[in-house]
C-alpha atoms as a PDB file:
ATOM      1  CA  UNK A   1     -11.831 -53.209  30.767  1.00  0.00           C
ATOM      2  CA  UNK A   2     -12.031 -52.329  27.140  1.00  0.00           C
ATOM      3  CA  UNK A   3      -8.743 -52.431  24.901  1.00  0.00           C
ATOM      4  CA  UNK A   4      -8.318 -50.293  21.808  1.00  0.00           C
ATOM      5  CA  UNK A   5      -8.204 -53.203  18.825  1.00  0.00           C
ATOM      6  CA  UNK A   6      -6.333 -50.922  17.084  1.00  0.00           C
ATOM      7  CA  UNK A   7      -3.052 -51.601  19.425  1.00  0.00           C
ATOM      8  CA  UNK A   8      -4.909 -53.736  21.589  1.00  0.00           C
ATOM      9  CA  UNK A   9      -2.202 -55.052  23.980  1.00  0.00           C
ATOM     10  CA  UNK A  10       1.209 -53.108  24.507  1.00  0.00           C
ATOM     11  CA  UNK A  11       4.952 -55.186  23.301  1.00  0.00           C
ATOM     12  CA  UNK A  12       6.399 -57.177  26.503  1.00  0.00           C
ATOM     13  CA  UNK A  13       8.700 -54.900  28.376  1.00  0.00           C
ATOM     14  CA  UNK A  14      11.822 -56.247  30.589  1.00  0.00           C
ATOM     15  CA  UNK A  15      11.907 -59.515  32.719  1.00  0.00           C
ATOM     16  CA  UNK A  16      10.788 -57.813  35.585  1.00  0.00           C
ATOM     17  CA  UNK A  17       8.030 -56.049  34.638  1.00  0.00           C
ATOM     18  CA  UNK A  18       6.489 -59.154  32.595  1.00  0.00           C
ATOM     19  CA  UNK A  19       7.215 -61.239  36.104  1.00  0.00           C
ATOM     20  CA  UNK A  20       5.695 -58.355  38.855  1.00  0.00           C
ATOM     21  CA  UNK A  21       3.950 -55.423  37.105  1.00  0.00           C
ATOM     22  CA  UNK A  22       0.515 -54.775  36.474  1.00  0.00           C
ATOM     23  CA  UNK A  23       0.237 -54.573  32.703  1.00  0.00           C
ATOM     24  CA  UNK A  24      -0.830 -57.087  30.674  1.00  0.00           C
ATOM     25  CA  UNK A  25       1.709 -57.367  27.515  1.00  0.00           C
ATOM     26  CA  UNK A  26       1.126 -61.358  26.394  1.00  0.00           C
ATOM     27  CA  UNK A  27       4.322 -62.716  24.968  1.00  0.00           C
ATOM     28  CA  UNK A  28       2.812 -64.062  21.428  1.00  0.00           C
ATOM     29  CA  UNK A  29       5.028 -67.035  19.775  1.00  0.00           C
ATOM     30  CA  UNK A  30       6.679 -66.133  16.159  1.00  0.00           C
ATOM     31  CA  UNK A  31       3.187 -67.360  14.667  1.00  0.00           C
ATOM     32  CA  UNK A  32       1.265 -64.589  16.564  1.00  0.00           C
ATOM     33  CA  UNK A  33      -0.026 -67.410  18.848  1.00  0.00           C
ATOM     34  CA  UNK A  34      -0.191 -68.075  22.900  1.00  0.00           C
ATOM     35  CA  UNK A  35      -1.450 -71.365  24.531  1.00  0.00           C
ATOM     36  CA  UNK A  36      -4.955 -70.964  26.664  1.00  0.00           C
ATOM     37  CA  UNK A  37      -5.299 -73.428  29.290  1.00  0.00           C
ATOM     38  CA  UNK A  38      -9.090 -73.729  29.669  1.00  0.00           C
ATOM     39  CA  UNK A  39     -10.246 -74.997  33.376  1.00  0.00           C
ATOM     40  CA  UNK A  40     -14.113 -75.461  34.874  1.00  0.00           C
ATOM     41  CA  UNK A  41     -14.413 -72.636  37.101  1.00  0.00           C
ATOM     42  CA  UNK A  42     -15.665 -74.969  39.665  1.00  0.00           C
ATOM     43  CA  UNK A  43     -13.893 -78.086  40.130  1.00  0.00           C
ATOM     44  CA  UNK A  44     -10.291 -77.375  37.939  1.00  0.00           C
ATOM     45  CA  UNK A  45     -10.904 -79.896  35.073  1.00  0.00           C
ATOM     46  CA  UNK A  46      -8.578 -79.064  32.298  1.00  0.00           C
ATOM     47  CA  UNK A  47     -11.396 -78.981  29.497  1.00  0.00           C
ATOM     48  CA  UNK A  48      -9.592 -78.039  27.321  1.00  0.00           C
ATOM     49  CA  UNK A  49      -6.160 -76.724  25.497  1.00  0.00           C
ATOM     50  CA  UNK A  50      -6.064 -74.062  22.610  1.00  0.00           C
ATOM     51  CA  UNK A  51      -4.859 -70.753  21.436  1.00  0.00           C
ATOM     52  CA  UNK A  52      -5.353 -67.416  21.105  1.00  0.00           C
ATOM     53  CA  UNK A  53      -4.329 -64.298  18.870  1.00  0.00           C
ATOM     54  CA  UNK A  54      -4.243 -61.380  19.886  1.00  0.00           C
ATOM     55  CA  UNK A  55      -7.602 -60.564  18.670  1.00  0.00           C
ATOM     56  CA  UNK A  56      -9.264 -63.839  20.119  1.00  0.00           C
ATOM     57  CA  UNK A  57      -7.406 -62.656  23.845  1.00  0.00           C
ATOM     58  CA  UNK A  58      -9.145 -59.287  22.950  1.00  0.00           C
ATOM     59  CA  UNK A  59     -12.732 -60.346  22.296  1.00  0.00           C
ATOM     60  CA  UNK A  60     -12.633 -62.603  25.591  1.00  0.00           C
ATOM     61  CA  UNK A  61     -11.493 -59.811  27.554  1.00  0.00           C
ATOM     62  CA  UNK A  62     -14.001 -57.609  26.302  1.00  0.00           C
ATOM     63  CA  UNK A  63     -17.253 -60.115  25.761  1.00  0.00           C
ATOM     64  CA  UNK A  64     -16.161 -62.500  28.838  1.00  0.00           C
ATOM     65  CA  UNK A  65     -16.951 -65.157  26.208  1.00  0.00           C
ATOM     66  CA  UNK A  66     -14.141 -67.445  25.140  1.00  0.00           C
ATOM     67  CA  UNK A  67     -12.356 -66.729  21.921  1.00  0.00           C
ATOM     68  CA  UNK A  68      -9.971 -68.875  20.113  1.00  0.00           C
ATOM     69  CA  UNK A  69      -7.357 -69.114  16.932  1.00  0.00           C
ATOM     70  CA  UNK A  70      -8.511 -71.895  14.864  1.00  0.00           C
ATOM     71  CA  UNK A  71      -5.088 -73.261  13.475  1.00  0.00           C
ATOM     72  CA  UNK A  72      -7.147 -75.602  11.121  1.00  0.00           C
ATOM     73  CA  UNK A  73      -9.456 -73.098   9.724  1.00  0.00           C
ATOM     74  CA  UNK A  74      -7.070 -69.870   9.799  1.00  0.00           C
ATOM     75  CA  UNK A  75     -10.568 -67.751  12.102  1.00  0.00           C
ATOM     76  CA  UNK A  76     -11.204 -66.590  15.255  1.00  0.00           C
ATOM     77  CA  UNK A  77     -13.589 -69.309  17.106  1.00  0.00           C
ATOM     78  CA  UNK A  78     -16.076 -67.897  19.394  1.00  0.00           C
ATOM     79  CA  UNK A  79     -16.317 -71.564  21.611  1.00  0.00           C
ATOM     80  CA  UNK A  80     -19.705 -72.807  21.709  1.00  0.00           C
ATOM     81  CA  UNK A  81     -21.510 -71.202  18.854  1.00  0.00           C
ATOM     82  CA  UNK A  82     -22.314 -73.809  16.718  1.00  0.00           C
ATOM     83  CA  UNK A  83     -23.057 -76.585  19.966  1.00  0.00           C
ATOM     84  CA  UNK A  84     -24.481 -73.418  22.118  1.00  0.00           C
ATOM     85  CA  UNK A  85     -21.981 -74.634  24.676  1.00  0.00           C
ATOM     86  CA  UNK A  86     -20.294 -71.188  25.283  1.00  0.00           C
ATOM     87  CA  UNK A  87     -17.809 -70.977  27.512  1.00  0.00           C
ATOM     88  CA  UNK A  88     -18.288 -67.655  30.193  1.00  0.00           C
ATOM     89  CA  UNK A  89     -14.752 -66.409  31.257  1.00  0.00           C
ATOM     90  CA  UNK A  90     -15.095 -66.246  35.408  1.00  0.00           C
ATOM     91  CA  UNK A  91     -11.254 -65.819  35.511  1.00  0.00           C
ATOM     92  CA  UNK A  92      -8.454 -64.746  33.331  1.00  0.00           C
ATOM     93  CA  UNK A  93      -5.391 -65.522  34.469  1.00  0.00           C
ATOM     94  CA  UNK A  94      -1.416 -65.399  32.622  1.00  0.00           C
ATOM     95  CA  UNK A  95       1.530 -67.145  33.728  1.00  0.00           C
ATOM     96  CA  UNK A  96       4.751 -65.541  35.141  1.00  0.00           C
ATOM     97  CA  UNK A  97       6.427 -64.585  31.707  1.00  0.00           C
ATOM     98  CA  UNK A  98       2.685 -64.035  29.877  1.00  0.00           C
ATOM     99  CA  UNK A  99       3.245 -66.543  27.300  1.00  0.00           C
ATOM    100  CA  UNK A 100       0.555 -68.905  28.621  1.00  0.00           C
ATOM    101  CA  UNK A 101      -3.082 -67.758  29.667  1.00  0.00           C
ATOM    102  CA  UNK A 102      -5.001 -69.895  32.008  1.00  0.00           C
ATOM    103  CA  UNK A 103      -9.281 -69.570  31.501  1.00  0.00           C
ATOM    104  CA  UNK A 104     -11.356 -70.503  34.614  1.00  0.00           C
ATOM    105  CA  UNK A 105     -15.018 -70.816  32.559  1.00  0.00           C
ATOM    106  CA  UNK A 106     -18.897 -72.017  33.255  1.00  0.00           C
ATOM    107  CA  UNK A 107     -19.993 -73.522  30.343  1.00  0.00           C
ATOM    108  CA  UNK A 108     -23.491 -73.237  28.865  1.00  0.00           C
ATOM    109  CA  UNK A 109     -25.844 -75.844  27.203  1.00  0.00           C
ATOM    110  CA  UNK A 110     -25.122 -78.662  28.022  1.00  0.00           C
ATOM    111  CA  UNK A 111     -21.518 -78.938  29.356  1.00  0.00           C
ATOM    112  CA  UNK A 112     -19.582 -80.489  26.547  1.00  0.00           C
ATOM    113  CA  UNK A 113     -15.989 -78.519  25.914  1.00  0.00           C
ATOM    114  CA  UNK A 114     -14.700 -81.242  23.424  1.00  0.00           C
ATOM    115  CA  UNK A 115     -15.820 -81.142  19.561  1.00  0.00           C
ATOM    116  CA  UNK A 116     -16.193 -85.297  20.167  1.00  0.00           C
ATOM    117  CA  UNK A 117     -19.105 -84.122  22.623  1.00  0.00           C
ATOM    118  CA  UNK A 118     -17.124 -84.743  25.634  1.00  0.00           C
ATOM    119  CA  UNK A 119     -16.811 -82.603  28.979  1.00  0.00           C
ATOM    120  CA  UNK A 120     -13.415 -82.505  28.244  1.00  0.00           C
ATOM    121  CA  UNK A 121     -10.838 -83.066  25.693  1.00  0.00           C
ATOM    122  CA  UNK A 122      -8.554 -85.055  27.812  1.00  0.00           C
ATOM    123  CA  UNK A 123     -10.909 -87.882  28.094  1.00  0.00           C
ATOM    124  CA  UNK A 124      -8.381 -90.725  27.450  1.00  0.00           C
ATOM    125  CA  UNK A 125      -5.460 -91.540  29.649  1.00  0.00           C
ATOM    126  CA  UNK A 126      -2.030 -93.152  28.491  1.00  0.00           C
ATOM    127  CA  UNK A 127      -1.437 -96.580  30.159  1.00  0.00           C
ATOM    128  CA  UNK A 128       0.390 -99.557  29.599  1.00  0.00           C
ATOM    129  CA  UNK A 129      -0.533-102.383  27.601  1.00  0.00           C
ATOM    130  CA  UNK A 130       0.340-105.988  28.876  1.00  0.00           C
ATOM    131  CA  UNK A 131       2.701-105.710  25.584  1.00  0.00           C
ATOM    132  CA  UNK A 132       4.866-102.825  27.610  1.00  0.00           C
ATOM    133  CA  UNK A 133       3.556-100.613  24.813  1.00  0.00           C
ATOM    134  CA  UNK A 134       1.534 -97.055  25.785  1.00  0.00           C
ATOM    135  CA  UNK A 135      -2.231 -97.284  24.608  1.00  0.00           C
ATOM    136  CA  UNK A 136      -5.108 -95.164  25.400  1.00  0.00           C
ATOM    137  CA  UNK A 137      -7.674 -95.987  27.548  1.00  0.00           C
ATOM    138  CA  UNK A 138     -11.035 -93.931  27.640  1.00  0.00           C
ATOM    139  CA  UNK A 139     -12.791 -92.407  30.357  1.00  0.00           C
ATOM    140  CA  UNK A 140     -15.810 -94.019  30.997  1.00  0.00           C
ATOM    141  CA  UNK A 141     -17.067 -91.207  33.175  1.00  0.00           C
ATOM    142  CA  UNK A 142     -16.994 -88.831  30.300  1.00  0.00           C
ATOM    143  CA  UNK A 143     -19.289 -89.869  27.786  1.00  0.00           C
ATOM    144  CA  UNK A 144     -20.364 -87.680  24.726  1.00  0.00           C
ATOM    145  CA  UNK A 145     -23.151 -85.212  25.345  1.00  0.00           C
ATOM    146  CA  UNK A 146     -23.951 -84.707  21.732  1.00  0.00           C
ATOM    147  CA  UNK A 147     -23.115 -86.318  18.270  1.00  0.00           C
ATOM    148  CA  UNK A 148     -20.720 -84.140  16.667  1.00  0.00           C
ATOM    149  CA  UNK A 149     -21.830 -85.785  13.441  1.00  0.00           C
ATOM    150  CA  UNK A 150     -25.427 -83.648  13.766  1.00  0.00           C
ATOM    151  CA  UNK A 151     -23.831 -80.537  15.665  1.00  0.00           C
ATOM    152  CA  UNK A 152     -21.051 -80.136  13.381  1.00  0.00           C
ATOM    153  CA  UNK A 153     -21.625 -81.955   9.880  1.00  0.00           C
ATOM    154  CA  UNK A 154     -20.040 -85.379   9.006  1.00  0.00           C
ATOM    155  CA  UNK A 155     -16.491 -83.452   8.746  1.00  0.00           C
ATOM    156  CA  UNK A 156     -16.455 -82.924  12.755  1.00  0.00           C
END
């Protein structure tokens, strides 16, 4: 499917054709963002959360590569070009009232999703301390697959 980047998706129409029709019109938030929920597309691990612009939802339709907003840096972020872990886009998928798009992906190299190295960003759970008070505790399962320190720089 290629979209014209010129007017590349068209403005959300009425309730009921954002809930039941066929065209895709993303609801972007006041900052020109929407959320991507990014899955593995074998086993349904959340690897990640980001988001998208219009122009990063573009690019991954077109490439099948995923494309983010980088809030931080103010730039599209084609995932996995400076670790070589790209992520390939085997679904695309938007919730009922397109403000939320869901990404089932493979990812190259060697796996990590996470810029700590990790499979995953949600690699810590929230527990309870003996205190009563919440504290994270890591999963040992998911262990960094890189140093971020070489991949990235010391800024990582």
């Amino acid at each position: 499917m290629t979209i014209s980047s010129d007017m590349p998706f068209p403005a959300p129409g009425p309730k009921a054709e954002l809930e039941t029709g066929d065209v895709l019109s993303p609801r972007f938030g006041p900052d020109g963002l929407i959320t991507a929920v990014t899955v593995d597309a074998e086993d349904n691990t959340v690897l990640m959360v980001a988001h998208m612009n219009s122009e990063a939802l573009r690019l991954t339709v077109e490439t099948g590569i995923a494309h983010y907003w980088s809030r931080s840096r103010q730039a599209i972020w084609k995932k996995g070009e400076t670790s070589g872990n790209m992520q390939s886009v085997r679904e695309l998928r938007i919730d009922c009232d397109q403000d939320c798009v869901l990404l089932k992906v493979t990812t190259a190299g060697d796996g990590a999703n996470c810029h700590t190295g990790r499979r995953s960003c949600f690699y810590r759970a929230v527990t309870k301390g003996v205190d009563g008070r919440p504290r994270l505790e890591t999963d040992k399962s998911d262990q960094p697959r890189f140093d971020p320190n070489t991949v990235y720089g010391s800024d990582s």
